[in-house]
N, C-alpha and C. Protein backbone atom coordinates (compact mmCIF):
# COMPACT_ATOMS: atom_id res chain seq x y z
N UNK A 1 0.82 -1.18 0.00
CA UNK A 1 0.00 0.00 0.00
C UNK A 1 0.87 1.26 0.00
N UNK A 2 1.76 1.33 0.94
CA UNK A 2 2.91 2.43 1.14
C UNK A 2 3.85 2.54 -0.49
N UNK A 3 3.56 1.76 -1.16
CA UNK A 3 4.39 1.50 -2.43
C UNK A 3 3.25 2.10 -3.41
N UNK A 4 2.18 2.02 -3.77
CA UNK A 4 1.37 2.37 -4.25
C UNK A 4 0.99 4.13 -3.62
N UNK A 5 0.80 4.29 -2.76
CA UNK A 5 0.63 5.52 -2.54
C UNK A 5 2.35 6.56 -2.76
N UNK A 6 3.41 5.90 -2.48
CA UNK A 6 4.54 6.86 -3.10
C UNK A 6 4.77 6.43 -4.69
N UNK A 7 3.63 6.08 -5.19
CA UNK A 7 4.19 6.07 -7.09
C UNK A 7 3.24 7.05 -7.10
N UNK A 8 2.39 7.13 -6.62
CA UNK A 8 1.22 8.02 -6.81
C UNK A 8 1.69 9.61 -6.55
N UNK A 9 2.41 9.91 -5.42
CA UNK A 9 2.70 11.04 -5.25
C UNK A 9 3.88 11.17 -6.09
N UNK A 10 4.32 10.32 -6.60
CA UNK A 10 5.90 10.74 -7.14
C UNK A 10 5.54 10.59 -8.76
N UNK A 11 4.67 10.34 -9.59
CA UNK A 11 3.91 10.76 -10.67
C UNK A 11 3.01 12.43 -10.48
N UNK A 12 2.33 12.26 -9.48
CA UNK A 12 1.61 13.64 -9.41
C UNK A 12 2.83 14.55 -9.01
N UNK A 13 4.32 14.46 -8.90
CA UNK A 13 5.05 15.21 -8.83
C UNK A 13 5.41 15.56 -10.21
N UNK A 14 6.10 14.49 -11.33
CA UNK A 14 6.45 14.23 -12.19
C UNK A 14 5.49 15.23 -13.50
N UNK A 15 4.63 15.32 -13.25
CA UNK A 15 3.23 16.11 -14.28
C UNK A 15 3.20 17.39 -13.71
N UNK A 16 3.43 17.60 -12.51
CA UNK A 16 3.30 19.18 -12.18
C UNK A 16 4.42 20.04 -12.78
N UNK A 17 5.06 19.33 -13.04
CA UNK A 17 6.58 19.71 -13.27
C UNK A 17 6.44 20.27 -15.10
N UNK A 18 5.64 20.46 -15.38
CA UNK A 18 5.59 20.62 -16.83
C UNK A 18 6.11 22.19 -17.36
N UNK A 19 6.42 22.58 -17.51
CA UNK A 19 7.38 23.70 -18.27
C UNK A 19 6.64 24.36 -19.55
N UNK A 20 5.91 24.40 -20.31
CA UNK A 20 5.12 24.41 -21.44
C UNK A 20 3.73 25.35 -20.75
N UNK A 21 3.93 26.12 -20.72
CA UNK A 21 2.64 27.19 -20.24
C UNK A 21 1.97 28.14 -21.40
N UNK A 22 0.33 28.42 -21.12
CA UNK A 22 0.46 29.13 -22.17
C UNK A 22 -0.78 29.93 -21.41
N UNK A 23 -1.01 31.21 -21.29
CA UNK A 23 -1.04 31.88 -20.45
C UNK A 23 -2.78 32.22 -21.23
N UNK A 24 -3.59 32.05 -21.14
CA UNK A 24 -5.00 32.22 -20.91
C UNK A 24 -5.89 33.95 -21.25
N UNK A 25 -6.43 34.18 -21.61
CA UNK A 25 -7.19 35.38 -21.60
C UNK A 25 -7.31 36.13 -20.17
N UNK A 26 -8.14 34.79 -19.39
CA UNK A 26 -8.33 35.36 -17.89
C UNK A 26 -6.69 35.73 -17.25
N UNK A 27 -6.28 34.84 -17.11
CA UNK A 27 -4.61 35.11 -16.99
C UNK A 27 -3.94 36.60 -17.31
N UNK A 28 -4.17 36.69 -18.78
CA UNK A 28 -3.50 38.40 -19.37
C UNK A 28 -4.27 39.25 -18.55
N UNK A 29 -5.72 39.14 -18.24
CA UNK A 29 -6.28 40.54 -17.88
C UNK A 29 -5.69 40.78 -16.42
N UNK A 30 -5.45 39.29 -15.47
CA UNK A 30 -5.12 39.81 -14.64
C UNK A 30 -3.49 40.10 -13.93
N UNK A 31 -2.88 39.69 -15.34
CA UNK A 31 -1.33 39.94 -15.17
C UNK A 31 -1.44 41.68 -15.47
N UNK A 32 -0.31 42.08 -14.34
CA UNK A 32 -0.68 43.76 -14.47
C UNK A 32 0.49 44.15 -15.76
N UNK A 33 1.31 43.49 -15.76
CA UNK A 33 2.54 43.16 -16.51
C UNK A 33 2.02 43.14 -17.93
N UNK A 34 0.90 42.37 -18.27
CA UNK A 34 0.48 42.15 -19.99
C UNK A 34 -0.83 42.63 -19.86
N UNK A 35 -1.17 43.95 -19.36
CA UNK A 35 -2.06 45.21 -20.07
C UNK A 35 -1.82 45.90 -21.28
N UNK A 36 -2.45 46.71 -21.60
CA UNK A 36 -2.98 46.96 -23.39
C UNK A 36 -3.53 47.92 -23.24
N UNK A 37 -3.56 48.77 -24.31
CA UNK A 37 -4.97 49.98 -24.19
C UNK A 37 -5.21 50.01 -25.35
N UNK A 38 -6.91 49.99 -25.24
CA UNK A 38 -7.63 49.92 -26.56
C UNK A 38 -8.39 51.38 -26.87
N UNK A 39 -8.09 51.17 -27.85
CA UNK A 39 -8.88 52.49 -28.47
C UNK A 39 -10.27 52.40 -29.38
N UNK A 40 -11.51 52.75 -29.49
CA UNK A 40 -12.93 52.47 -29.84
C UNK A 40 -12.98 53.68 -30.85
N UNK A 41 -13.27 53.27 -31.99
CA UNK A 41 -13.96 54.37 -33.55
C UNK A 41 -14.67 55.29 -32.61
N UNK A 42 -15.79 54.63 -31.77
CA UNK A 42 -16.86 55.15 -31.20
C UNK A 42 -17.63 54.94 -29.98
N UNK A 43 -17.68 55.16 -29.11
CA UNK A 43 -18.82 54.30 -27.51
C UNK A 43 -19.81 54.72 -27.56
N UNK A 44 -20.39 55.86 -28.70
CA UNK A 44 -21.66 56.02 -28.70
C UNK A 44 -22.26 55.48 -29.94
N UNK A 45 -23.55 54.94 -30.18
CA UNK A 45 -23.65 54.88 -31.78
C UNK A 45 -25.16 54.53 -31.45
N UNK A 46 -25.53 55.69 -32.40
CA UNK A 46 -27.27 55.85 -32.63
C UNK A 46 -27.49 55.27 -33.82
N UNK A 47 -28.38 54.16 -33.80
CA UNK A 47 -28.89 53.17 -34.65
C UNK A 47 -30.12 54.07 -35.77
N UNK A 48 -30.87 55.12 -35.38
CA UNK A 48 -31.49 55.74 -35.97
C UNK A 48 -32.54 55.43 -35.53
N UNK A 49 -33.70 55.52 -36.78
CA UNK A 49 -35.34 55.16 -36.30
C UNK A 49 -35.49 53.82 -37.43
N UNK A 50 -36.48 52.65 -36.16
CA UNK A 50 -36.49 51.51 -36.57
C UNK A 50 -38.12 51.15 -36.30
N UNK A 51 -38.75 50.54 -37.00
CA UNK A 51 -40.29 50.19 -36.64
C UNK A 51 -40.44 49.04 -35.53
N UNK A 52 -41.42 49.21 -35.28
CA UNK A 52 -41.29 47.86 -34.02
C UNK A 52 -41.34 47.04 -34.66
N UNK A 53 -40.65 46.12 -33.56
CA UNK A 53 -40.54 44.54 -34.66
C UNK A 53 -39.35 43.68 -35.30
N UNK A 54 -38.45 45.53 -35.85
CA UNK A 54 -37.28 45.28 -36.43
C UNK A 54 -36.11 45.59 -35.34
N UNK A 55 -35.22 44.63 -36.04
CA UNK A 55 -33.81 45.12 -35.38
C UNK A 55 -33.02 45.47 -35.83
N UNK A 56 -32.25 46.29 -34.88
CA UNK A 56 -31.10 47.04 -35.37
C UNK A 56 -29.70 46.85 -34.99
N UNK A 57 -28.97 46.30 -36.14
CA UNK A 57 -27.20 46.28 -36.03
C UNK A 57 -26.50 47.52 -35.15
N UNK A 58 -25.67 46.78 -34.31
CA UNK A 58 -24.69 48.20 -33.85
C UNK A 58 -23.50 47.52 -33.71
N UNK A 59 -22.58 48.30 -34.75
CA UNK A 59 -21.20 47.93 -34.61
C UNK A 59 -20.18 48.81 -34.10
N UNK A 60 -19.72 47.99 -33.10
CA UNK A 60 -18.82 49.51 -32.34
C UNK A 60 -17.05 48.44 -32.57
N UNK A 61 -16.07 49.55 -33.30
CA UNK A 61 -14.90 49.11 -34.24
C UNK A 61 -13.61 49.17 -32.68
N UNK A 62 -12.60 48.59 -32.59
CA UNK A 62 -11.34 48.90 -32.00
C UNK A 62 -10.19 48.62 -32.78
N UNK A 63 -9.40 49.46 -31.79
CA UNK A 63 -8.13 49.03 -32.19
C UNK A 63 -7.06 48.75 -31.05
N UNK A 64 -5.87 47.93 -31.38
CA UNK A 64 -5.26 47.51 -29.85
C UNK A 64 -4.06 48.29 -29.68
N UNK A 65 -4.15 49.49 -29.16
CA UNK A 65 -3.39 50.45 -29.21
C UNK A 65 -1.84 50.41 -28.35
N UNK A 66 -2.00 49.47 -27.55
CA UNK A 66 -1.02 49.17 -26.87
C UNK A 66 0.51 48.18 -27.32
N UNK A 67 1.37 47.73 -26.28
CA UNK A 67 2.06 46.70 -26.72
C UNK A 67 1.93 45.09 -26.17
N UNK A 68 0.71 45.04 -26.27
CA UNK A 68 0.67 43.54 -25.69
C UNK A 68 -0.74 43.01 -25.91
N UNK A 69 -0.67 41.68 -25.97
CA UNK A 69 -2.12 41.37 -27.11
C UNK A 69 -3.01 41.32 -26.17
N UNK A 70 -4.06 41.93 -26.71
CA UNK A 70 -5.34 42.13 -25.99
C UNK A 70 -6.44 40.96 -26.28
N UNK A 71 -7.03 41.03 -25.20
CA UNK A 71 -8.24 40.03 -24.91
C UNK A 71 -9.20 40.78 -24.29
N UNK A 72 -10.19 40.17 -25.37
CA UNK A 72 -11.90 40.86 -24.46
C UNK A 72 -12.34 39.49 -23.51
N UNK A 73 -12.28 39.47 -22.47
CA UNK A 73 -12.36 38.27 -21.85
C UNK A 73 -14.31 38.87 -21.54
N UNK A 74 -14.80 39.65 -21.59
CA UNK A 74 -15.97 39.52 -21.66
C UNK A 74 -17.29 40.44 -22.39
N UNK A 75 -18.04 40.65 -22.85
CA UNK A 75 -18.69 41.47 -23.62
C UNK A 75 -20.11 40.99 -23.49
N UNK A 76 -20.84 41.93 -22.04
CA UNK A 76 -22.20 41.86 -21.54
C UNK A 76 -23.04 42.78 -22.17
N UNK A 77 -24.29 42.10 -22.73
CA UNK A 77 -25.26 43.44 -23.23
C UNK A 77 -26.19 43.80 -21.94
N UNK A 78 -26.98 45.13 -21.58
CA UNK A 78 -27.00 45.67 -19.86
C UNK A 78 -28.46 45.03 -20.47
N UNK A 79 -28.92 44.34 -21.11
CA UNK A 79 -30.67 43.69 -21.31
C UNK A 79 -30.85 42.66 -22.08
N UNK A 80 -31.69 42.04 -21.58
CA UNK A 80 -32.10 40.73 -23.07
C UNK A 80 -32.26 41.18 -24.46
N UNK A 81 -32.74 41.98 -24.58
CA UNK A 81 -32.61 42.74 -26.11
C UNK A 81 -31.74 42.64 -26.55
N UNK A 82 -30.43 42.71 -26.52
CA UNK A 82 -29.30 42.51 -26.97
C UNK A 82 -28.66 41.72 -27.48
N UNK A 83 -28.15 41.30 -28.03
CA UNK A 83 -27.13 40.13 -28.20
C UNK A 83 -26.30 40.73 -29.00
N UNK A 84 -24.47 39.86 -28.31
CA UNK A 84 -23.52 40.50 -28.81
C UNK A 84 -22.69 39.53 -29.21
N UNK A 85 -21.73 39.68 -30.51
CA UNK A 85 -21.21 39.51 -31.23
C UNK A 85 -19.56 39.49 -30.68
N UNK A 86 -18.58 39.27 -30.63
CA UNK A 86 -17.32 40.06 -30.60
C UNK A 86 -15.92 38.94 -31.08
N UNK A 87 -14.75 39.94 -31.59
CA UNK A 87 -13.62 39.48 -32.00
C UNK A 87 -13.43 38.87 -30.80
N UNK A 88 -12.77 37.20 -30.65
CA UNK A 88 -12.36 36.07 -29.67
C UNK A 88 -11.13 35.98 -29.94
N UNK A 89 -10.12 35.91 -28.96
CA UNK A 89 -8.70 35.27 -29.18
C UNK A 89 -7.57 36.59 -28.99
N UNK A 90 -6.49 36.35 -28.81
CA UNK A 90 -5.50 37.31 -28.51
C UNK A 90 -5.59 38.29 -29.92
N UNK A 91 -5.51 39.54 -29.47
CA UNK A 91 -5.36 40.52 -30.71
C UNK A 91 -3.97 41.55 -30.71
N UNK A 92 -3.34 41.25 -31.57
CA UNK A 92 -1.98 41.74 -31.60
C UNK A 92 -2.10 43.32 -31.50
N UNK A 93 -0.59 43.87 -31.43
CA UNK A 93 -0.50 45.29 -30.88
C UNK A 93 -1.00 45.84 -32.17
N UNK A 94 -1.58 46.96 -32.55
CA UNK A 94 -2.16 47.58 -33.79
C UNK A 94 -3.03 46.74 -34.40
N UNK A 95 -3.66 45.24 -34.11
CA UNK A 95 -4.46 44.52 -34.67
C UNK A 95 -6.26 45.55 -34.18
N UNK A 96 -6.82 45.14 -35.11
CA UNK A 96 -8.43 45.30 -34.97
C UNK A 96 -9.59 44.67 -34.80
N UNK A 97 -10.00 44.87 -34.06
CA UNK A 97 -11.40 44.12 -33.88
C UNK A 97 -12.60 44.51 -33.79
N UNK A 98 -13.86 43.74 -33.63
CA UNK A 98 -15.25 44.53 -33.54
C UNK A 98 -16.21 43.93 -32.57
N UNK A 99 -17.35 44.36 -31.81
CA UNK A 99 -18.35 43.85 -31.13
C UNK A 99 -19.48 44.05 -32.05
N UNK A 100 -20.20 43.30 -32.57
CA UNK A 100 -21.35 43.56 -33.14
C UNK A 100 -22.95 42.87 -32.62
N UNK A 101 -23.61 44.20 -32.22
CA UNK A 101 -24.81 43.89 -31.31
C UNK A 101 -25.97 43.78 -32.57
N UNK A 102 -26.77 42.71 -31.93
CA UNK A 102 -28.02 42.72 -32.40
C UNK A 102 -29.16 42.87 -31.68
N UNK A 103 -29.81 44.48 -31.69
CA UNK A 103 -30.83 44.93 -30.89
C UNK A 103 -32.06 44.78 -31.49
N UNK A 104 -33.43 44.00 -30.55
CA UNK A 104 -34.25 42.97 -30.72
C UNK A 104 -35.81 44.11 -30.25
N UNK A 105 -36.23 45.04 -30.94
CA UNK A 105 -37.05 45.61 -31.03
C UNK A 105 -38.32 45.35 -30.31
N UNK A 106 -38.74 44.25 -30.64
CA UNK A 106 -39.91 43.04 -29.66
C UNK A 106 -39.81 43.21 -28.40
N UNK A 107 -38.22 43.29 -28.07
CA UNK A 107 -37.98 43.28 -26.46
C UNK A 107 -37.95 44.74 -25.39
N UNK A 108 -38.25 45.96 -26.48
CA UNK A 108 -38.79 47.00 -25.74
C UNK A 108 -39.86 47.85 -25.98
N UNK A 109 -39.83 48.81 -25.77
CA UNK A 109 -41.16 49.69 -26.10
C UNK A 109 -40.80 50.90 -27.20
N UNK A 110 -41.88 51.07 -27.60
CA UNK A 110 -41.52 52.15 -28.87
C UNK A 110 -41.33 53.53 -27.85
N UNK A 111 -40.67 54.30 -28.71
CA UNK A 111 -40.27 55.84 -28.36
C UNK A 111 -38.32 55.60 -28.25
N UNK A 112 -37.65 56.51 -27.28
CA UNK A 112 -36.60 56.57 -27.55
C UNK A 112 -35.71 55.87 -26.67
N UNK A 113 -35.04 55.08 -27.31
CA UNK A 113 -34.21 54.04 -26.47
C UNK A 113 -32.87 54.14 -26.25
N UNK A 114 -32.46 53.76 -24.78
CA UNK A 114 -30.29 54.26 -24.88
C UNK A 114 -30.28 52.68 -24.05
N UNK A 115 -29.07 51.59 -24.77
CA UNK A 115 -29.30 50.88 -23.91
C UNK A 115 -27.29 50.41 -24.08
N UNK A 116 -26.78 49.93 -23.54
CA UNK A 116 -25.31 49.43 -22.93
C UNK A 116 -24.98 48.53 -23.25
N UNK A 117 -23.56 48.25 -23.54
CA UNK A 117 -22.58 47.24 -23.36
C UNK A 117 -21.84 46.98 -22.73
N UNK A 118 -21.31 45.81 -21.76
CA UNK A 118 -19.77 46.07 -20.96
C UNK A 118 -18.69 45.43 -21.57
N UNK A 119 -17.51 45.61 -21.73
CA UNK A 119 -16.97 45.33 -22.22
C UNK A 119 -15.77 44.94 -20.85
N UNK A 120 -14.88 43.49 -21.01
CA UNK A 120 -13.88 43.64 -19.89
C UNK A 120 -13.16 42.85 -20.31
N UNK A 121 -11.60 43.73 -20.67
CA UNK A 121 -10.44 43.52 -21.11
C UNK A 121 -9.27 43.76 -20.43
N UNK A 122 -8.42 43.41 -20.90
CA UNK A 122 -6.79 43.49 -20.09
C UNK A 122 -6.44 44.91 -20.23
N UNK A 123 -6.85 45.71 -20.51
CA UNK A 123 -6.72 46.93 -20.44
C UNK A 123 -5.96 48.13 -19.37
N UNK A 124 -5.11 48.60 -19.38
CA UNK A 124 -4.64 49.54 -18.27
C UNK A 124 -5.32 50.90 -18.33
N UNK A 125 -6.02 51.30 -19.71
CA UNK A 125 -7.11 52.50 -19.66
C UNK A 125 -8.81 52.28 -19.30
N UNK A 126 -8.42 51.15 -17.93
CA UNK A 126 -9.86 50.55 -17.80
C UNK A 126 -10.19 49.57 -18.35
N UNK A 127 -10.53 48.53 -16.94
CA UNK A 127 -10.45 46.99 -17.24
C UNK A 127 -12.10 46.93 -17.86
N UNK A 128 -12.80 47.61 -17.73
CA UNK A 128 -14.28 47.54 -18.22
C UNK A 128 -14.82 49.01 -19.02
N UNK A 129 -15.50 48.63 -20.16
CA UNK A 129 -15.67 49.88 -20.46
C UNK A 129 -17.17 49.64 -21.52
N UNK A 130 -17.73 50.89 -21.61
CA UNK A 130 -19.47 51.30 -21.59
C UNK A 130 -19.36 51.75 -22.73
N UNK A 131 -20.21 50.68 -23.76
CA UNK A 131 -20.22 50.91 -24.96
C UNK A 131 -21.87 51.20 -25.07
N UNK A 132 -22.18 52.11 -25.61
CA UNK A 132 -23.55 53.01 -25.49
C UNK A 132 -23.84 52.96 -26.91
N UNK A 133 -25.23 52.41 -27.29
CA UNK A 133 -26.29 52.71 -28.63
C UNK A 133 -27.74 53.35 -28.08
N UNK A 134 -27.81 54.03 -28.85
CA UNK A 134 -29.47 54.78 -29.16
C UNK A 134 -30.30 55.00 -30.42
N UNK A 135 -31.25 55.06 -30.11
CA UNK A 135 -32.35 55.48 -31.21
C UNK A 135 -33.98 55.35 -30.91
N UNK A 136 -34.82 55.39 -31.80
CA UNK A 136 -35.69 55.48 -31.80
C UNK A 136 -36.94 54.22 -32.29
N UNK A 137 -38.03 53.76 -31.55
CA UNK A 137 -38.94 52.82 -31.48
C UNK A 137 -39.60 53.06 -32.28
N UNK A 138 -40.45 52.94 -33.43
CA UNK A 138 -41.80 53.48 -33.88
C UNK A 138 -42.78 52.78 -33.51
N UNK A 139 -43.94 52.74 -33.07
CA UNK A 139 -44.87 52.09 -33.24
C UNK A 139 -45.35 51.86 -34.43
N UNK A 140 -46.03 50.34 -34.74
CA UNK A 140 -46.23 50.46 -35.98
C UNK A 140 -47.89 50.61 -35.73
N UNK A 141 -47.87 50.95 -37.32
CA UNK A 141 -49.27 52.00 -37.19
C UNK A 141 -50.73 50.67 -37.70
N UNK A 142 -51.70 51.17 -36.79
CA UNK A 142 -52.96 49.78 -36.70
C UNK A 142 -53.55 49.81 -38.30
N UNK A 143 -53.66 48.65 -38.52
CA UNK A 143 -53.75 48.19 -39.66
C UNK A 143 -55.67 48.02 -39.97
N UNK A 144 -55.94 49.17 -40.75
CA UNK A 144 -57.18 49.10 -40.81
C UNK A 144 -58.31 47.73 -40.99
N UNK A 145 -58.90 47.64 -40.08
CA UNK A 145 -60.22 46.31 -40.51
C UNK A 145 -61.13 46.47 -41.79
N UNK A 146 -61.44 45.80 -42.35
CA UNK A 146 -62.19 45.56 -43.87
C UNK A 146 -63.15 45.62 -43.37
């Protein structure tokens, strides 16, 4: 038994020992050492006027302005209406990327709408950052009875 339990620890020694690392998204954001600063086309972007029903694209552009590859380790829309899109995987220094939202009309009310993104990256100009779209609901108009 004593023979069996020291192969056991002296294998689980043998595997820890591995040398070959490769350092993770979550990892970069929280190494203070491999921060980045990204730069955004835009954090605001008004979708315009849309009828109810329909949805509206919002593409908000970056770039990785820093020297060390950036990771969006997360990209929250602030409502169910939302759904988001975004560049996955390490993005080199001057490389580009995009989040692209798809806002779901059904899921709010007509008139004028401002609704959020979070964004949270390895970033040293702010590990999270508020990507903002707006515009306008129409109601659509009652469809006369015969």
């Amino acid at each position: 038994m004593k023979k069996l339990a020291l192969g056991l620890l002296l294998m689980t020694g043998i595997l820890s020992c591995n040398n070959t690392t490769q350092e993770t998204p979550v990892q970069a954001a929280a190494d203070s050492a491999a921060l980045t600063t990204i730069s955004y086309t835009d954090t605001v972007v008004n979708f315009g006027t849309i009828n109810m029903g329909e949805q509206a694209q919002i593409r908000f552009d970056f770039t990785n302005t820093g020297n060390h590859p950036l990771y969006l380790t997360e990209v929250k829309p602030g409502c169910g209406c939302t759904v988001a899109e975004y560049t996955k995987g390490a993005i080199a220094p001057g490389g580009k990327g995009s989040i692209v939202a798809a806002f779901d009309s059904n899921k709010a009310h007509p008139g004028t709408v401002s609704k959020s993104i979070y964004v949270t990256s390895n970033t040293s100009n702010g590990a999270i950052h508020t990507l903002s779209f707006n515009g306008e609901i129409r109601e659509q108009p009652a469809v006369p009875a015969n």
